[in-house]
N, C-alpha and C. Protein backbone atom coordinates (compact mmCIF):
# COMPACT_ATOMS: atom_id res chain seq x y z
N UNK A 1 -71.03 112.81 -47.89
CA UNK A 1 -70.28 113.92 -47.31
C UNK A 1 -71.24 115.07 -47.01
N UNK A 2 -71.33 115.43 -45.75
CA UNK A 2 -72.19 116.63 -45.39
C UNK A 2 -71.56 117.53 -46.03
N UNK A 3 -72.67 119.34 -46.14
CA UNK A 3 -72.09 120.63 -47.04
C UNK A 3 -71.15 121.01 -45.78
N UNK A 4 -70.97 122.03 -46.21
CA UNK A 4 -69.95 122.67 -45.58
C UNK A 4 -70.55 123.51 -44.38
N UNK A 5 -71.67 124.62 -44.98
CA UNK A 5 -72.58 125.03 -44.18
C UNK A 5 -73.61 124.16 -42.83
N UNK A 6 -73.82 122.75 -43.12
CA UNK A 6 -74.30 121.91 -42.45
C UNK A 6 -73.37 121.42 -41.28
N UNK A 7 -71.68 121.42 -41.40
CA UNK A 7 -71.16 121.31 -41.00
C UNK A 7 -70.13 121.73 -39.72
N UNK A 8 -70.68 123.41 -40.18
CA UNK A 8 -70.43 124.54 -39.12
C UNK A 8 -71.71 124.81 -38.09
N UNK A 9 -73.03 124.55 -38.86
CA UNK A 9 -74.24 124.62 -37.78
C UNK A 9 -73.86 123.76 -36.81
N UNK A 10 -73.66 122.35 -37.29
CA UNK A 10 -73.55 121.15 -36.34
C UNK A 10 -71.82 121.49 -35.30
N UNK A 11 -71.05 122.51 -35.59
CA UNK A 11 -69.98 122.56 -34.56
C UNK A 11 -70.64 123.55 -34.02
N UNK A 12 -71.55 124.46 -33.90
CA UNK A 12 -72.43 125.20 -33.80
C UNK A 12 -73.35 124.85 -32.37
N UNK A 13 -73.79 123.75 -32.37
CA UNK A 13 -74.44 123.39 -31.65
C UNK A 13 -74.67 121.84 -31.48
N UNK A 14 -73.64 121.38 -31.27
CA UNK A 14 -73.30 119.87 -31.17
C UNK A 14 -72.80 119.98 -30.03
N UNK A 15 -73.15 118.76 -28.99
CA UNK A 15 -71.85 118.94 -27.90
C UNK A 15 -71.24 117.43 -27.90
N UNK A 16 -70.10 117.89 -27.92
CA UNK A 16 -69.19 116.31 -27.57
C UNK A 16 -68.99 115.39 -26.89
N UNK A 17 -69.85 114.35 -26.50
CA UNK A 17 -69.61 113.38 -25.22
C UNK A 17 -68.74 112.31 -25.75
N UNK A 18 -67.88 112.64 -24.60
CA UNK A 18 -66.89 110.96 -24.89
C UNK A 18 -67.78 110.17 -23.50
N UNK A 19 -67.35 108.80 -23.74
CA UNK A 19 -68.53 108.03 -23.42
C UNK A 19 -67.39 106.82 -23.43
N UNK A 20 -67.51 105.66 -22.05
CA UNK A 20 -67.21 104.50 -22.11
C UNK A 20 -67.81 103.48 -22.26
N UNK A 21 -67.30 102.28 -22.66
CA UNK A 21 -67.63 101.03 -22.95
C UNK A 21 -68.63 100.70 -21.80
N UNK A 22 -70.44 100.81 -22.11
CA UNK A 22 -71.09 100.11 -20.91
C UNK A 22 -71.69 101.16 -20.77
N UNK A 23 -71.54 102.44 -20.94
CA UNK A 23 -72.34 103.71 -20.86
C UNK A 23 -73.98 103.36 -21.87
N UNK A 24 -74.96 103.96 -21.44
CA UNK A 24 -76.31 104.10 -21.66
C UNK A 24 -76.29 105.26 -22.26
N UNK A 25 -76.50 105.52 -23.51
CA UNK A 25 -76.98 107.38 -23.99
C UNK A 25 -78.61 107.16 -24.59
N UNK A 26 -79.28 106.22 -24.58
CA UNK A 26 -80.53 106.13 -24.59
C UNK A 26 -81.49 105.00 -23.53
N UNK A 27 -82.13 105.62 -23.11
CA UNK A 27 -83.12 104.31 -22.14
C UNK A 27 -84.52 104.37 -22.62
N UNK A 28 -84.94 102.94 -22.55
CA UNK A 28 -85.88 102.27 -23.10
C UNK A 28 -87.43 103.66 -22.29
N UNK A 29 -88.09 103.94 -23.51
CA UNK A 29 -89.31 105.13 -22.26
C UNK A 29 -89.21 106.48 -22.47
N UNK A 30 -87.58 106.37 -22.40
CA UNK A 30 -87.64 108.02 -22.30
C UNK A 30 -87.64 109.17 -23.42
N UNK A 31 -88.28 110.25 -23.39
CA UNK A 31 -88.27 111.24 -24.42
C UNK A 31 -86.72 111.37 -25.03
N UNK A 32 -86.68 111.51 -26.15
CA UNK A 32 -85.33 112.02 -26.89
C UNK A 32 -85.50 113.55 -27.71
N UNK A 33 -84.32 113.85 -26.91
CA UNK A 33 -83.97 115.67 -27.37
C UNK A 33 -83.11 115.73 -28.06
N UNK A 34 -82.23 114.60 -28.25
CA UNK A 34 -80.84 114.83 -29.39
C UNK A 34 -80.68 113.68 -29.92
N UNK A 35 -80.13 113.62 -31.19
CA UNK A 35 -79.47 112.45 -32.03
C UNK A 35 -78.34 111.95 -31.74
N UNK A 36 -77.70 110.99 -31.43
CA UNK A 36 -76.26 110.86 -31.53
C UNK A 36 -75.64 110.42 -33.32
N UNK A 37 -74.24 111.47 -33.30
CA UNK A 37 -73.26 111.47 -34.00
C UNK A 37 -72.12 110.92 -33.95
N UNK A 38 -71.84 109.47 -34.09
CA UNK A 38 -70.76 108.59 -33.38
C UNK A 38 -69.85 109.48 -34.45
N UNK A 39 -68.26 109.80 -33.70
CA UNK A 39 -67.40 110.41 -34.28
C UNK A 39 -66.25 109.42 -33.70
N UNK A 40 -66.25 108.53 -33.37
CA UNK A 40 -65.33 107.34 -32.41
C UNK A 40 -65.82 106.27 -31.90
N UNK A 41 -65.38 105.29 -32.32
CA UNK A 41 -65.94 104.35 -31.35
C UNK A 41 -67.32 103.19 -31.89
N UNK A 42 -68.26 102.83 -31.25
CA UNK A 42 -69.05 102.04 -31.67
C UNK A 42 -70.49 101.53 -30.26
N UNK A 43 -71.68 101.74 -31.00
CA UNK A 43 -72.89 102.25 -30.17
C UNK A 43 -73.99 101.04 -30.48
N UNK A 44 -74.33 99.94 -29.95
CA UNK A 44 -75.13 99.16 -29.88
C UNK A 44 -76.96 99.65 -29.64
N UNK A 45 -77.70 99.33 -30.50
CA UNK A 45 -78.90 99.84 -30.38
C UNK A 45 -79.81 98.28 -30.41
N UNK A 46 -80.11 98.52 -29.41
CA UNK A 46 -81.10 96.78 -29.26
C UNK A 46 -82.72 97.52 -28.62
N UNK A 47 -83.14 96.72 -28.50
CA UNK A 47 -84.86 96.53 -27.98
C UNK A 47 -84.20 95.48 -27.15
N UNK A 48 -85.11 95.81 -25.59
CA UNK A 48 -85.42 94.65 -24.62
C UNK A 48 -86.90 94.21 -24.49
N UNK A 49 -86.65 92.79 -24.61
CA UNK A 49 -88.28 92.29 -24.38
C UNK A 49 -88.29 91.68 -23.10
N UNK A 50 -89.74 91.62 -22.77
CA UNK A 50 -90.18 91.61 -21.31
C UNK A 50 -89.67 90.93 -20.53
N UNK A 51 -88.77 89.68 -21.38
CA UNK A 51 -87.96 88.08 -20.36
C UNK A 51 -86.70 89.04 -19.71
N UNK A 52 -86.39 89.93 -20.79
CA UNK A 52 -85.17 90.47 -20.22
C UNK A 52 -83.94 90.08 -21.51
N UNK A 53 -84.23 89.52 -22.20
CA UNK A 53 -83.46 89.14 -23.48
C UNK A 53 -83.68 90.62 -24.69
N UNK A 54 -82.76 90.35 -25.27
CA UNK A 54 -82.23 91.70 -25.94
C UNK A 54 -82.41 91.25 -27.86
N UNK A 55 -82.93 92.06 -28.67
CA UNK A 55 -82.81 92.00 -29.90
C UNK A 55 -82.14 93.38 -30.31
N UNK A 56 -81.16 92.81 -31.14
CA UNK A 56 -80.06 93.99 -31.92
C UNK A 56 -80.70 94.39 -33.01
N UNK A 57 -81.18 95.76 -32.84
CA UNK A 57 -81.13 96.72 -33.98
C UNK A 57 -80.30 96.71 -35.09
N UNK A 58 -79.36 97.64 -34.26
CA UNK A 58 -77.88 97.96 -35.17
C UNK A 58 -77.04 98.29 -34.33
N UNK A 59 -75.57 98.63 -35.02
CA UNK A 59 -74.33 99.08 -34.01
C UNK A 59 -74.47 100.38 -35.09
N UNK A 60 -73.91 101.31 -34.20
CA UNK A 60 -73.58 102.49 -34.65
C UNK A 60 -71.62 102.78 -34.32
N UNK A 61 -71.35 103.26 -36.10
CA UNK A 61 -69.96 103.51 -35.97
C UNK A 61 -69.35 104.78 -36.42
N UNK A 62 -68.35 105.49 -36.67
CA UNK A 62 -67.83 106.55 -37.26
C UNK A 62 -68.53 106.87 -38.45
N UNK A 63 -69.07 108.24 -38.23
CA UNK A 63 -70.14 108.60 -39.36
C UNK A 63 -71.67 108.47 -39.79
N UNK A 64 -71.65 107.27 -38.58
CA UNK A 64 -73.34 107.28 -38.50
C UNK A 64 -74.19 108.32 -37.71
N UNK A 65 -75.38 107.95 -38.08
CA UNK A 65 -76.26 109.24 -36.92
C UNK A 65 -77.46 107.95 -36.54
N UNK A 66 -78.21 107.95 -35.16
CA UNK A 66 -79.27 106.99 -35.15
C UNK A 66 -80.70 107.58 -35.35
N UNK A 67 -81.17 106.41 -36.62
CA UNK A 67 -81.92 107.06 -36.97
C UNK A 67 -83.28 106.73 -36.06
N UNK A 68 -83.32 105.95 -35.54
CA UNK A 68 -84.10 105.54 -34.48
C UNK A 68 -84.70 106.26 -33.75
N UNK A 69 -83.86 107.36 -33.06
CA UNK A 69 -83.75 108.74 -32.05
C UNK A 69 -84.15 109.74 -32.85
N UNK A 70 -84.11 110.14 -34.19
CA UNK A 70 -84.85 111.12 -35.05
C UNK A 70 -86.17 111.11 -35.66
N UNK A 71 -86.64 109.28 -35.51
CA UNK A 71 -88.00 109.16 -35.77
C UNK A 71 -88.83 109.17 -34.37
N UNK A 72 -88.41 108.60 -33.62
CA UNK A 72 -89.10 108.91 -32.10
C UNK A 72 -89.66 110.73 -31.86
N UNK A 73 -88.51 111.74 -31.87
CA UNK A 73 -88.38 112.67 -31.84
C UNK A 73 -89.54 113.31 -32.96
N UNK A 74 -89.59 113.09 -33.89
CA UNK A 74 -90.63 113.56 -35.13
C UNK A 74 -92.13 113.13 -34.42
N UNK A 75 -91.88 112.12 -34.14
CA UNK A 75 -93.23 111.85 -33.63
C UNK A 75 -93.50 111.81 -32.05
N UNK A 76 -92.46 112.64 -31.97
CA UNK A 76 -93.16 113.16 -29.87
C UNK A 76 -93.07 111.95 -29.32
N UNK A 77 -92.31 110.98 -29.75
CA UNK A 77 -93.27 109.55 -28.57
C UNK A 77 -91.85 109.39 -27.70
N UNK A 78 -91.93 108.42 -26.97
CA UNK A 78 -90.51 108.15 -26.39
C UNK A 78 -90.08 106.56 -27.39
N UNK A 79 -88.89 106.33 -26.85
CA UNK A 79 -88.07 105.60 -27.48
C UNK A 79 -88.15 104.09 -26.81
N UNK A 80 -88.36 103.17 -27.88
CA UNK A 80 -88.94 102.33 -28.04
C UNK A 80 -87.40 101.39 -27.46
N UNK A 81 -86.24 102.23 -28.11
CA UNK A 81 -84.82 100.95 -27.85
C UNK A 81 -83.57 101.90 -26.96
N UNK A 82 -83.01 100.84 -26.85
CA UNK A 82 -81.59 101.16 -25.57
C UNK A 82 -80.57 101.77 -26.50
N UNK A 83 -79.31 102.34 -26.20
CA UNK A 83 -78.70 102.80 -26.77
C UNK A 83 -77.05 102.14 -25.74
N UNK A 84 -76.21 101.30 -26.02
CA UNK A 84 -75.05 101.21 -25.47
C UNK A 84 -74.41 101.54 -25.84
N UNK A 85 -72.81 102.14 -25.51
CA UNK A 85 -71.60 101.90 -26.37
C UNK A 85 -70.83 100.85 -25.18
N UNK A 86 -70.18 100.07 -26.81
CA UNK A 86 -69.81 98.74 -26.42
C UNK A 86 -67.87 99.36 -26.26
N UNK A 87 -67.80 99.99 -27.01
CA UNK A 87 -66.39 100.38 -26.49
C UNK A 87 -66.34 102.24 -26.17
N UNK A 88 -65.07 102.64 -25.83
CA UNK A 88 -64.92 103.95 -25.30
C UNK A 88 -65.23 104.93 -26.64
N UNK A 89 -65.74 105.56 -26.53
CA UNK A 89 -66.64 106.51 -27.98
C UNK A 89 -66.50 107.52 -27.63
N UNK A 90 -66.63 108.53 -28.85
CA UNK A 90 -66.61 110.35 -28.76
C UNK A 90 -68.36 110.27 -29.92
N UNK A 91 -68.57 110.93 -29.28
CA UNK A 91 -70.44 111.21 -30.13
C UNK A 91 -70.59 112.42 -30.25
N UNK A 92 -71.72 113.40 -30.95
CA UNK A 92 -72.00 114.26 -30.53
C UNK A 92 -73.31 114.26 -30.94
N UNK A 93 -73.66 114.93 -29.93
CA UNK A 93 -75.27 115.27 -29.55
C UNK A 93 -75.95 116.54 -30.21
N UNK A 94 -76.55 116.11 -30.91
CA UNK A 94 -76.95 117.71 -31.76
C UNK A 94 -78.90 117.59 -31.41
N UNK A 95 -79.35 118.26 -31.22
CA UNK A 95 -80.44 118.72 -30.52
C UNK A 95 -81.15 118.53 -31.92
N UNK A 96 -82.61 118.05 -31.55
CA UNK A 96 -83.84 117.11 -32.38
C UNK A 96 -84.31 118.71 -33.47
N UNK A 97 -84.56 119.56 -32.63
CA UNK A 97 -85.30 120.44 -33.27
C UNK A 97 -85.14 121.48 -34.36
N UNK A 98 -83.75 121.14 -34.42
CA UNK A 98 -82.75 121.50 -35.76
C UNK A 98 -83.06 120.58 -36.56
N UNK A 99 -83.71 119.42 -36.85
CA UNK A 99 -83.36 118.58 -37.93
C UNK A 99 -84.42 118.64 -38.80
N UNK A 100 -85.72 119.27 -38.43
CA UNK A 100 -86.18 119.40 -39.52
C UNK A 100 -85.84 121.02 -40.84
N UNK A 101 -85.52 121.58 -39.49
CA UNK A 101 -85.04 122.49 -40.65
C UNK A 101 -84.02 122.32 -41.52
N UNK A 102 -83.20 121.46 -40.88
CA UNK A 102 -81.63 121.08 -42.18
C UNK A 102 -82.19 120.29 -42.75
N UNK A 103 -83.14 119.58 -42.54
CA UNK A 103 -83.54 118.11 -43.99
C UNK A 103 -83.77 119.09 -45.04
N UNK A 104 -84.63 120.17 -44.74
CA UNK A 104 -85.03 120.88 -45.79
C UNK A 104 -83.95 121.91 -46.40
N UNK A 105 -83.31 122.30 -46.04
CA UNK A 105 -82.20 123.31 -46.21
C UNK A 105 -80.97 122.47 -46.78
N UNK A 106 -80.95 121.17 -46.48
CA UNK A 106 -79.63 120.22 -46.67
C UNK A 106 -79.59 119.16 -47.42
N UNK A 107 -79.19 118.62 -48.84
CA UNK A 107 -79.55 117.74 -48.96
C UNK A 107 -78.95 116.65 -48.62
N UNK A 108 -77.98 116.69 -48.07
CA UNK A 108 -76.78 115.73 -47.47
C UNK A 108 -77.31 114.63 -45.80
């Protein structure tokens, strides 16, 4: 359970994307500026290899955050995996450069 205080930053500066089944919120390359916060729904995270065939990470569901997109982000690089949602989802997007200050401020 996040604090309470952690909880108002993140309505603070979260924004809400609802998102359909087949939607992309990460592509293979590109820099990442925000985490997703699945609050609905369910978010497929795979790697594509060069044939064009797909290896599954993880699915992301109510309550998760990807952690995938917060280690990329720490280390400046771009993102190594895809991000789908497999059905219609509500997420929210909370911006990379807040997170090191709440790890430290938060223990949740």
């Amino acid at each position: 359970m996040l604090e309470l205080p952690l909880l108002e930053e993140l309505d603070k500066v979260g924004k809400i994307r609802h998102v359909q089944a087949g939607d992309e919120l990460i592509k293979t390359g590109q820099y990442i500026r925000s985490t997703i916060l699945v609050i609905s729904g369910r978010i497929k995270v795979f790697r594509e290899s060069e044939d064009g065939g797909e290896f599954l990470v993880y699915y992301l569901k109510s309550g998760n955050a990807c952690a995938i997109s917060m280690i990329c982000a720490m280390k400046s690089d771009t993102s190594e995996v895809s991000a789908i949602a497999t059905e219609d989802s509500e997420v929210l997007m909370v911006p990379l450069e807040l997170m090191d200050s709440w790890m430290m401020r938060y223990t949740s």
